[in-house]
Protein backbone atom coordinates (compact mmCIF):
# COMPACT_ATOMS: atom_id res chain seq x y z
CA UNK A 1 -8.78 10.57 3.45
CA UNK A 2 -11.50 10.83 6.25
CA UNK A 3 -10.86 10.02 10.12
CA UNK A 4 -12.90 6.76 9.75
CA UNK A 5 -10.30 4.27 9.02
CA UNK A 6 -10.74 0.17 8.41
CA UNK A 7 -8.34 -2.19 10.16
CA UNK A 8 -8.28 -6.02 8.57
CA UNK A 9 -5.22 -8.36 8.14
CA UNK A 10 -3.67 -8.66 5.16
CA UNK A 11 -1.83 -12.40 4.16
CA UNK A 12 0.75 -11.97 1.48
CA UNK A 13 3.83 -13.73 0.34
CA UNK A 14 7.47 -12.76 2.26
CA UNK A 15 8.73 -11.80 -1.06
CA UNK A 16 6.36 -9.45 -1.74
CA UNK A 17 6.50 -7.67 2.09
CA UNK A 18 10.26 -7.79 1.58
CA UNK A 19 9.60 -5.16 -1.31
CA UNK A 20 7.74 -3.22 0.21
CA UNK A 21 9.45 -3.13 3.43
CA UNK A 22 12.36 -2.11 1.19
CA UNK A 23 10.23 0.36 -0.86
CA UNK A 24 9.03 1.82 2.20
CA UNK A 25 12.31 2.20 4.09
CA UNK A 26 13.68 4.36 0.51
CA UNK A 27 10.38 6.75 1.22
CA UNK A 28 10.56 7.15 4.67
CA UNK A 29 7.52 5.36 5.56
CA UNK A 30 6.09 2.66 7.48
CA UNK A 31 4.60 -0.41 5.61
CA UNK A 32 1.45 0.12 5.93
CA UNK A 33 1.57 3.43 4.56
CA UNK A 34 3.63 2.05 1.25
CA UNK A 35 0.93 -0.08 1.06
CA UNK A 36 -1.93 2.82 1.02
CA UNK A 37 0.14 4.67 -1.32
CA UNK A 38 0.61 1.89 -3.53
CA UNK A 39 -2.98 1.06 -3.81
CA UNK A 40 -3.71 4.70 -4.31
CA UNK A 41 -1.74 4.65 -7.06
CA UNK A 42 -3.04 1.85 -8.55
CA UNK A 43 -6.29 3.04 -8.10
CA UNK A 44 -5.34 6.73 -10.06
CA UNK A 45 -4.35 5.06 -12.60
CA UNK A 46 -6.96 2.36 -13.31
CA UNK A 47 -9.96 4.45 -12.38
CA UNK A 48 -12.39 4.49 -15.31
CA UNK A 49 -11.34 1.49 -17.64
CA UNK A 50 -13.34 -1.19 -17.96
């Protein structure tokens, strides 16, 4: 990842934070990195289909 990094807020449902908060607190991370690794993730595994 470079040093330039985007800021924006993000609007989701409680339910789904709650996950992730949880999901987060079992990695040792903060939220907003679950969410980069999540997307990430996504991201390796989607990249080329269409």
């Amino acid at each position: 990842m470079t040093d330039k990094v985007k800021k924006f807020t993000l609007r989701m449902p409680q339910e789904l934070w709650d996950k992730l908060s949880e999901s987060a607190e079992r990695n040792f991370r903060p939220v907003s990195k679950e969410i980069l690794a999540a997307v990430n993730e996504y991201l390796d595994r989607h990249s080329g289909e269409e």
